[in-house]
N, C-alpha and C. Protein backbone atom coordinates (compact mmCIF):
# COMPACT_ATOMS: atom_id res chain seq x y z
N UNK A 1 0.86 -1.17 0.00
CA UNK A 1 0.00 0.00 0.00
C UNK A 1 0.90 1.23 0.00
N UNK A 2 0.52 2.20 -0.97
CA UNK A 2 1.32 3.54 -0.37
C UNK A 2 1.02 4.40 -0.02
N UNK A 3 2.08 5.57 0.25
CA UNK A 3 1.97 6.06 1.23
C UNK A 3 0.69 6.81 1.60
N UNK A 4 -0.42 7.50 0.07
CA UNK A 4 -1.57 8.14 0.55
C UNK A 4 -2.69 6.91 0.55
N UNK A 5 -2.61 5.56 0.42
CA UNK A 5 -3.59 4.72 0.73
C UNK A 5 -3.05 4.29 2.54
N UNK A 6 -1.96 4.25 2.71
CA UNK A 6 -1.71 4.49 4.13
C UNK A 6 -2.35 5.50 4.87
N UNK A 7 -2.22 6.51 4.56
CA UNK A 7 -2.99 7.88 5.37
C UNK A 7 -4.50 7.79 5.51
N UNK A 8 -5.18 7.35 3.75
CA UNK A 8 -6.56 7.29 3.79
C UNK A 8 -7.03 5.91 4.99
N UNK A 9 -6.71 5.12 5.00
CA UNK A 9 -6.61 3.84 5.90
C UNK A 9 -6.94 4.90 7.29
N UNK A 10 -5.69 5.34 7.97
CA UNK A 10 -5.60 5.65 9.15
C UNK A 10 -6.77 6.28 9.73
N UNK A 11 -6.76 8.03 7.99
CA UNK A 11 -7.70 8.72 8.73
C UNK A 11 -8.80 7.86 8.65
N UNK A 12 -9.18 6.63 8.08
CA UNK A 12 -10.89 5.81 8.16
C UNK A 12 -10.80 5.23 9.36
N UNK A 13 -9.65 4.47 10.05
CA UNK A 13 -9.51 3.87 11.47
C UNK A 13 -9.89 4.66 12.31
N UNK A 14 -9.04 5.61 12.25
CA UNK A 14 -8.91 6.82 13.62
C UNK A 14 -10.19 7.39 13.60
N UNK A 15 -10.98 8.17 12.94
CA UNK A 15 -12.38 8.55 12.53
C UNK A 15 -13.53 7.55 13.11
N UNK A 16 -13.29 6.69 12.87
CA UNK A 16 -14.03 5.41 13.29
C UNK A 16 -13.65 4.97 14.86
N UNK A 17 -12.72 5.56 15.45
CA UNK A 17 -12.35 5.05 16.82
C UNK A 17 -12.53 6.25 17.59
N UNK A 18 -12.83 7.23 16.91
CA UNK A 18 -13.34 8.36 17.75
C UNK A 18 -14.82 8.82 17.54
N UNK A 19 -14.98 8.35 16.59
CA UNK A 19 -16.55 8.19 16.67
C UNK A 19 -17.53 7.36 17.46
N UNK A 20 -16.34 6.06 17.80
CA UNK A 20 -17.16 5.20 18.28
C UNK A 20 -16.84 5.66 19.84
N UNK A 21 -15.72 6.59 20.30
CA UNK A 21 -15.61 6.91 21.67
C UNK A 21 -14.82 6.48 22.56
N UNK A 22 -13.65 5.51 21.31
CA UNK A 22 -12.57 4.38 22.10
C UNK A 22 -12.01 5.27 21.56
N UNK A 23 -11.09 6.54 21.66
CA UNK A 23 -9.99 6.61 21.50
C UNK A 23 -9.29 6.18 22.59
N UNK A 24 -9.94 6.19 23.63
CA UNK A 24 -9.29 5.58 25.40
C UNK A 24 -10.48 4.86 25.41
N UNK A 25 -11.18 5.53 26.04
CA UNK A 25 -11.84 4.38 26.64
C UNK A 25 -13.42 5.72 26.55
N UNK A 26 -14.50 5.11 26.71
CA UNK A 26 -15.42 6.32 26.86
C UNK A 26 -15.14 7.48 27.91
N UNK A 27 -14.59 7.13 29.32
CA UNK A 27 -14.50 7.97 30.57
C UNK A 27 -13.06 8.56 30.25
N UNK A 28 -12.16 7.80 30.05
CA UNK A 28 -10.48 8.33 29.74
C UNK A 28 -10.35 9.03 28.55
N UNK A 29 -11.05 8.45 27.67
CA UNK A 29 -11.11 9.82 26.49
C UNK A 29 -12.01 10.82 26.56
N UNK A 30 -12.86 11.14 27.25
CA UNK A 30 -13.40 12.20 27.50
C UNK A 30 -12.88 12.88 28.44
N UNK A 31 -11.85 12.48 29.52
CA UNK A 31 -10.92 13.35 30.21
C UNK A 31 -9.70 13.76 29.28
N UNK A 32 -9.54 13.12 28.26
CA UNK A 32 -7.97 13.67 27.41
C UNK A 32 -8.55 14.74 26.67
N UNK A 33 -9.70 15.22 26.17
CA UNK A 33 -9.79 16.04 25.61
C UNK A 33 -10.27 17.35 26.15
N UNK A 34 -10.87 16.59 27.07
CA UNK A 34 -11.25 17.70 28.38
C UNK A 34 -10.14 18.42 29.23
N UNK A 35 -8.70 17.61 29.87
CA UNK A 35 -7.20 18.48 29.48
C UNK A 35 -6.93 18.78 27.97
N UNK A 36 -7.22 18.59 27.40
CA UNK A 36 -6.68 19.47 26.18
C UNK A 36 -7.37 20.76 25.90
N UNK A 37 -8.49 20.49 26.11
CA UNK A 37 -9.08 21.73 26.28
C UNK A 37 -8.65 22.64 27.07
N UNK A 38 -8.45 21.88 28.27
CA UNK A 38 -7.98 23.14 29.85
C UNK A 38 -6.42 23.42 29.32
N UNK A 39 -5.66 22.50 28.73
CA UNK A 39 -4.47 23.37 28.27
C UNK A 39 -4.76 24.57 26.80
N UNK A 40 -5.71 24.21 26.50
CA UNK A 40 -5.92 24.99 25.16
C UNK A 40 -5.71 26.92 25.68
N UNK A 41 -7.40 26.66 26.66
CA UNK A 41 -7.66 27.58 27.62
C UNK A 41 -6.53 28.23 28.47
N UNK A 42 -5.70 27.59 28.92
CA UNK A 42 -4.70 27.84 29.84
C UNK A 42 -3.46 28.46 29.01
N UNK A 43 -3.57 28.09 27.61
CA UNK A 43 -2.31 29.30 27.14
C UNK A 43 -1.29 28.11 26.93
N UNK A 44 -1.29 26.99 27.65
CA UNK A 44 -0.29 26.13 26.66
C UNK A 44 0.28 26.38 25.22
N UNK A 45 1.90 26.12 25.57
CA UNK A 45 2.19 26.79 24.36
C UNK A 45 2.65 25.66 23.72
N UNK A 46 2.60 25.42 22.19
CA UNK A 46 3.65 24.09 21.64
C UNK A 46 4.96 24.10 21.48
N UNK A 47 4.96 22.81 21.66
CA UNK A 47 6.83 22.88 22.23
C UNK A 47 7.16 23.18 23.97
N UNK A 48 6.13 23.31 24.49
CA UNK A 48 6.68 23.21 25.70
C UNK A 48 6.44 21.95 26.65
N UNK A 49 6.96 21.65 27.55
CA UNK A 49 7.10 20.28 28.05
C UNK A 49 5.45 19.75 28.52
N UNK A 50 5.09 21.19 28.76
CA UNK A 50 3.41 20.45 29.20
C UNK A 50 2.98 19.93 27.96
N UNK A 51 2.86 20.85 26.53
CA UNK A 51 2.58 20.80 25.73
C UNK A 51 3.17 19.60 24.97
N UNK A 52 4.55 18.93 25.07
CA UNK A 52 4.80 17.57 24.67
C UNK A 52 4.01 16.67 25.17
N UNK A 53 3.66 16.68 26.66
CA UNK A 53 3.67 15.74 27.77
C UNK A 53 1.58 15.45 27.11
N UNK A 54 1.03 16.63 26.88
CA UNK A 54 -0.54 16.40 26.17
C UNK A 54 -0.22 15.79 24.63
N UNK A 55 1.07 15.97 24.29
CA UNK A 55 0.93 15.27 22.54
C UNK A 55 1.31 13.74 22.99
N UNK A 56 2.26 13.36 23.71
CA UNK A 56 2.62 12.40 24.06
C UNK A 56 1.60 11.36 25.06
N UNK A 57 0.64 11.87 25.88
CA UNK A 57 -0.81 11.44 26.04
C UNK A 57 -1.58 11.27 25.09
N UNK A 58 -2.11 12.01 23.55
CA UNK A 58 -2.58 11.92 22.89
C UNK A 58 -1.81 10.85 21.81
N UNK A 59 -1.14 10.69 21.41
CA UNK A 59 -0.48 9.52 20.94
C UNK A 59 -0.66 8.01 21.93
N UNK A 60 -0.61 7.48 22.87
CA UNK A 60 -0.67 6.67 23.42
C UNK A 60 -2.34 6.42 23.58
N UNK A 61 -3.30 7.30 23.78
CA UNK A 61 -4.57 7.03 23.36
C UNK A 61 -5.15 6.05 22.21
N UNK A 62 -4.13 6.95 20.91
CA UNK A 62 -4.07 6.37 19.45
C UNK A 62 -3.94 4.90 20.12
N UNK A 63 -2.67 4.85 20.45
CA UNK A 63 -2.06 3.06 20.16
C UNK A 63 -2.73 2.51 20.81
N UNK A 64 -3.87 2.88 21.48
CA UNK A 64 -4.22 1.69 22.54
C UNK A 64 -5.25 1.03 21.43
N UNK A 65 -5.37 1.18 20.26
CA UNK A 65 -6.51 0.86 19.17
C UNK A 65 -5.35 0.52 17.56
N UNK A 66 -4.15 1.14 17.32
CA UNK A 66 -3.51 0.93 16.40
C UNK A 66 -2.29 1.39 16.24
N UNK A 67 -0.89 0.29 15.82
CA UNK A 67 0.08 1.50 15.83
C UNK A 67 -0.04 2.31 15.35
N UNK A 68 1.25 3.87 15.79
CA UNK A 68 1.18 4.93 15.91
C UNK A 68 2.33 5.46 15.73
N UNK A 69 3.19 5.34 14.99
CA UNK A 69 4.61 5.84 15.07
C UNK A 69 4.71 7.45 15.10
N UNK A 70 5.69 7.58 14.57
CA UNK A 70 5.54 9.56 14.51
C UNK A 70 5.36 9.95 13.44
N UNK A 71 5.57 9.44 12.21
CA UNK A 71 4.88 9.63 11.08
C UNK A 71 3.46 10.03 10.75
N UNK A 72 2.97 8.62 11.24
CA UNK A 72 0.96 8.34 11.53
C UNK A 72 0.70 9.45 12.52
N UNK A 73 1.13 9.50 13.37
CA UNK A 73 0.59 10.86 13.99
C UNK A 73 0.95 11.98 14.19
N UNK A 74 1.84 12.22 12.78
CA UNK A 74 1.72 13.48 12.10
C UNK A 74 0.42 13.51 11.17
N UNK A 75 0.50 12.58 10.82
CA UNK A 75 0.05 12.55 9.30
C UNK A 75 -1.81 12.69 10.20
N UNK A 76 -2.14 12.22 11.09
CA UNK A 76 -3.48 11.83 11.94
C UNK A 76 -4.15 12.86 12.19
N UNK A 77 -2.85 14.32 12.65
CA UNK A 77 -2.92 15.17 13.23
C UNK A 77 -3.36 16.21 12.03
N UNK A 78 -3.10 16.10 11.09
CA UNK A 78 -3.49 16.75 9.66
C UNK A 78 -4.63 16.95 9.17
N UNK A 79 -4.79 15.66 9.46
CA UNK A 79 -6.41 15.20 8.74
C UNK A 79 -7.79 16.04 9.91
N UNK A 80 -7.03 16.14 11.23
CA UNK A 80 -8.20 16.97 12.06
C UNK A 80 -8.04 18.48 11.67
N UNK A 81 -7.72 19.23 10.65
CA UNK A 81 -7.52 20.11 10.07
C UNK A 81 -8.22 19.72 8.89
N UNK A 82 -7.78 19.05 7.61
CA UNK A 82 -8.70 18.61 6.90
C UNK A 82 -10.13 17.62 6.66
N UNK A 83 -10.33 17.15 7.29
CA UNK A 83 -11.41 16.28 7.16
C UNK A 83 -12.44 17.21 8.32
N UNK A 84 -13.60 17.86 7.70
CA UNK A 84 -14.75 18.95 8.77
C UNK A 84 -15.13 17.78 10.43
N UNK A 85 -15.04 15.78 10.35
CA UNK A 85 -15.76 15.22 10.70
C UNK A 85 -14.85 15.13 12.12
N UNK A 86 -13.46 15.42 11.85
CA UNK A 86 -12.43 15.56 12.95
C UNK A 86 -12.79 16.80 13.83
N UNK A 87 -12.40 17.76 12.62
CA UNK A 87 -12.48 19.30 13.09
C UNK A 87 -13.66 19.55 14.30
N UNK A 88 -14.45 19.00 13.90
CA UNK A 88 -15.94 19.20 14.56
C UNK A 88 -15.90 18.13 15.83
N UNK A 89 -15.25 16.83 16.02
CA UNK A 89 -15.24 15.97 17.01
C UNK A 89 -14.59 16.67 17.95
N UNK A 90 -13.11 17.85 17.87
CA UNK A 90 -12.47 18.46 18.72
C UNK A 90 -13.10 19.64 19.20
N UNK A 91 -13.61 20.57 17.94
CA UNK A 91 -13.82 21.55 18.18
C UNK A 91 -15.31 21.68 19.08
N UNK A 92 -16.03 20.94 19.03
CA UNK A 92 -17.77 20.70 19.64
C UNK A 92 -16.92 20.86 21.26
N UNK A 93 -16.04 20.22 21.62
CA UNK A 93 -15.46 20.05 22.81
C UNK A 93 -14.98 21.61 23.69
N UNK A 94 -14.00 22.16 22.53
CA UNK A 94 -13.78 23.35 22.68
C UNK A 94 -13.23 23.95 21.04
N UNK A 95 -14.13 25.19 20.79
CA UNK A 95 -13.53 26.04 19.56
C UNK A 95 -11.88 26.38 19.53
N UNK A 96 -11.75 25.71 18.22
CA UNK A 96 -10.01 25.47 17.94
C UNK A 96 -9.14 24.20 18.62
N UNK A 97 -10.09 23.61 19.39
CA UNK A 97 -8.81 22.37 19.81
C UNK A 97 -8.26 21.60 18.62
N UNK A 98 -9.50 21.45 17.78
CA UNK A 98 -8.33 20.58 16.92
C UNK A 98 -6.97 21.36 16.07
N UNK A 99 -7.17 22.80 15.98
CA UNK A 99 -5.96 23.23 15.94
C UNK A 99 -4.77 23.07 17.00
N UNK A 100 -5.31 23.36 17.68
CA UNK A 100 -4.30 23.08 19.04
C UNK A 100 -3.56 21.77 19.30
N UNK A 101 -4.70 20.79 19.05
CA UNK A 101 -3.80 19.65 19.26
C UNK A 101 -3.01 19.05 17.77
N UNK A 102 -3.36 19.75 17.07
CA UNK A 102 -2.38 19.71 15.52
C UNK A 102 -1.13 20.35 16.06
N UNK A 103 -1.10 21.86 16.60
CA UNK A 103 -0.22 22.02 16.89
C UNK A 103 0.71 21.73 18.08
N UNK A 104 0.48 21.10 19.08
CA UNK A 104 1.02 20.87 19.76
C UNK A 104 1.63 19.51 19.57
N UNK A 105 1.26 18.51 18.72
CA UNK A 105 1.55 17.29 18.30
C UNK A 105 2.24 17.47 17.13
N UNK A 106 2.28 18.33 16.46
CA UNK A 106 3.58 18.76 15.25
C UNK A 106 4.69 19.33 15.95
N UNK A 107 4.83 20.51 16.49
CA UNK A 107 5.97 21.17 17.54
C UNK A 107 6.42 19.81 18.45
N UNK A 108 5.87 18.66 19.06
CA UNK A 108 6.60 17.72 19.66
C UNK A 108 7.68 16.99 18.89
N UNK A 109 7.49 17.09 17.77
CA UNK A 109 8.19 16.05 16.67
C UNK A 109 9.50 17.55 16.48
N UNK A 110 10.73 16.93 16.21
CA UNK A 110 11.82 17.67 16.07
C UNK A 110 12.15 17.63 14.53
């Protein structure tokens, strides 16, 4: 498979595992986004260690459903920018998280 039937794959997995409410678990993923939100709110900046420490929580969410290298969740983190069905799963939570956690999960990667 290459590399954009790889991506289309993911974003259909990942889409589908947050729709269904397992990105953790129903109660644990509704607290990860609920800190992401409170760091959103709070001025968290990307690139900073809190701000790794929420990308690096948000990645381990991923894997608990599919690997996740740093590639895939770059590439994961994209698609909640492009695809409205992401945008709207973060943003319903709080306006702009899914920017936020795009950016804070891109600035972690060096």
């Amino acid at each position: 498979m290459g590399r954009e039937g790889r991506v289309e794959a993911i974003t259909a997995a990942g889409f589908a595992v947050q729709q269904a409410g397992l990105d953790c678990d129903q109660g644990r993923g509704r607290r990860g986004l609920e800190a992401l939100a409170q760091a959103k709110r709070g001025g968290v900046k990307p690139g900073s260690a809190e701000a790794n420490e929420l990308a690096a929580r948000h990645r381990s969410s991923i894997e608990r459903s599919y690997d996740c290298d740093d590639e895939i969740h770059r590439n994961l983190v994209e698609t909640y920018l492009a695809d409205e069905r992401f945008t709207r799963y973060y943003d319903d939570v709080e306006p702009g998280l899914a920017q936020f956690v795009h950016d804070i999960v891109v600035a972690s990667y060096p």
